[in-house]
Protein backbone atom coordinates (compact mmCIF):
# COMPACT_ATOMS: atom_id res chain seq x y z
CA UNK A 1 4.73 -3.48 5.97
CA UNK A 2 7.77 -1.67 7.97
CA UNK A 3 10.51 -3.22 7.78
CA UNK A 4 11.54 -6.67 9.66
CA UNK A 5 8.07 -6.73 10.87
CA UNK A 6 6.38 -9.97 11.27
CA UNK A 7 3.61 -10.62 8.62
CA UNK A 8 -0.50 -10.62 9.71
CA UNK A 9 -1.78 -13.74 11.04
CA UNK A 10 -3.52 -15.61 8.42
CA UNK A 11 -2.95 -18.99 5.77
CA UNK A 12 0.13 -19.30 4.09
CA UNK A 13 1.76 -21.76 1.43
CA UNK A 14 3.57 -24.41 3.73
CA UNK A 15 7.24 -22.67 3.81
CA UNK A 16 8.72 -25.96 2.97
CA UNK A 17 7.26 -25.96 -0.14
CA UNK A 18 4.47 -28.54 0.66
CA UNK A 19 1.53 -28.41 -1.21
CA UNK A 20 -0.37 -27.43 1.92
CA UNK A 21 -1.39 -23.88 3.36
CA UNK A 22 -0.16 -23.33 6.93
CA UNK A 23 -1.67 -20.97 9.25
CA UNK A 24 0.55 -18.57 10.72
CA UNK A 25 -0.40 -16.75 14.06
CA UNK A 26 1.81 -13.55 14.09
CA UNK A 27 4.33 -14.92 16.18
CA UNK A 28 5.07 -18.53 14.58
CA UNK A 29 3.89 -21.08 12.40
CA UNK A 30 0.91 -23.53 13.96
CA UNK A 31 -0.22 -27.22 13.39
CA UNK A 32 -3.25 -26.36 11.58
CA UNK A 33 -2.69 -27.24 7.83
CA UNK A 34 -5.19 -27.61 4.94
CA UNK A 35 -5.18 -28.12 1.23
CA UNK A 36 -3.03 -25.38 -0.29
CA UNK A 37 -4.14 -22.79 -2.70
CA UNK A 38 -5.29 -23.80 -6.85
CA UNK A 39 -2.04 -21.68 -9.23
CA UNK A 40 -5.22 -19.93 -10.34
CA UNK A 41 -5.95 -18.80 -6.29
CA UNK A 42 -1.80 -17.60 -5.55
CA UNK A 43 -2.24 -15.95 -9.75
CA UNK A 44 -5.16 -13.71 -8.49
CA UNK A 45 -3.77 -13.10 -4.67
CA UNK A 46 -0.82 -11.39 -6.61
CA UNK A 47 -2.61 -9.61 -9.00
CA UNK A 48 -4.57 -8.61 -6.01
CA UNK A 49 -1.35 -7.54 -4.47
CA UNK A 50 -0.19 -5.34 -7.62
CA UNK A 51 -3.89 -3.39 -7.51
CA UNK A 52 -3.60 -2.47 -3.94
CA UNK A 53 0.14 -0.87 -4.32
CA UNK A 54 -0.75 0.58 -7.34
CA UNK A 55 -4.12 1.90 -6.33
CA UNK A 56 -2.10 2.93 -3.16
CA UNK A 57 0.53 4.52 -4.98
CA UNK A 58 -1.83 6.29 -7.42
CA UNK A 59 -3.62 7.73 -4.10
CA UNK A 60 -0.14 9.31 -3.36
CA UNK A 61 0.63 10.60 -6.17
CA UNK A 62 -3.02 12.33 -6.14
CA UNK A 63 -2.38 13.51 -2.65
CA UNK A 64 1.31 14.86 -3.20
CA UNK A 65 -0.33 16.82 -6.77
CA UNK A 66 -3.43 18.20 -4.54
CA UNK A 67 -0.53 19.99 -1.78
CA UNK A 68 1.68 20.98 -4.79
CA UNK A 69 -1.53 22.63 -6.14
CA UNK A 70 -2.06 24.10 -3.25
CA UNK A 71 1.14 25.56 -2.25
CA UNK A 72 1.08 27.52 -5.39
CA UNK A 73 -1.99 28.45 -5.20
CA UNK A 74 -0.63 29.95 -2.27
CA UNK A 75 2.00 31.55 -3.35
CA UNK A 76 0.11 33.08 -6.63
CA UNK A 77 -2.58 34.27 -3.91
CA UNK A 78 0.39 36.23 -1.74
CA UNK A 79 2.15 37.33 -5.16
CA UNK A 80 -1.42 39.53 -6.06
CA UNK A 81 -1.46 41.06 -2.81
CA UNK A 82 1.81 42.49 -2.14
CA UNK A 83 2.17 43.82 -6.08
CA UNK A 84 -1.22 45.43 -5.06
CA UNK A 85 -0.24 46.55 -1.49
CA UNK A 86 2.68 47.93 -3.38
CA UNK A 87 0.59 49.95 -6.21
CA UNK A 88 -1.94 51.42 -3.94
C-alpha cells in the first residue's frame, strides 16, 4: 500500500473497538455493521498477511538474483570476446 493511501473497500473490525465488523467504502466508514470476526478468523487473516509479504518478498529476491545472474553472465560473455578479439 503507498503510503497515506486509503485502505480497499471491504469489512473491518469496528474502529472503536466494538465487537462488530464495519464496512468501509474507500472513502469512509458506512452504517452497515455485522457480527465481527471469531480470534481464530483475525489469527488466520494475519497469518494470511505474513504469507503474502513473504511470498512477495521471496518473489523479489528471486527476481533481483535472476538480473544479478544475468548481468554477469553478461559481463563473463563480453570478457571471452575481447581476450579473443585481442589474441587473434
Amino acid at each position: 500500500m503507498k503510503k497515506n493511501a486509503l485502505p480497499t473497500p471491504g469489512w473491518y473490525p469496528a474502529p472503536d473497538g466494538a465487537p462488530l465488523s464495519v464496512y468501509w467504502d474507500g472513502t469512509q466508514w458506512t452504517d452497515q455493521t455485522r457480527p465481527g470476526p471469531s480470534l481464530a478468523q483475525l489469527h488466520y487473516e494475519r497469518l494470511a498477511a505474513i504469507h503474502r509479504t513473504r511470498a512477495a518478498s521471496h518473489r523479489q529476491a528471486a527476481q533481483a538474483y535472476a538480473a544479478l545472474s544475468l548481468m554477469i553472465a553478461v559481463i563473463v560473455l563480453v570478457m571471452v570476446v575481447v581476450a579473443s578479439n585481442r589474441s587473434g
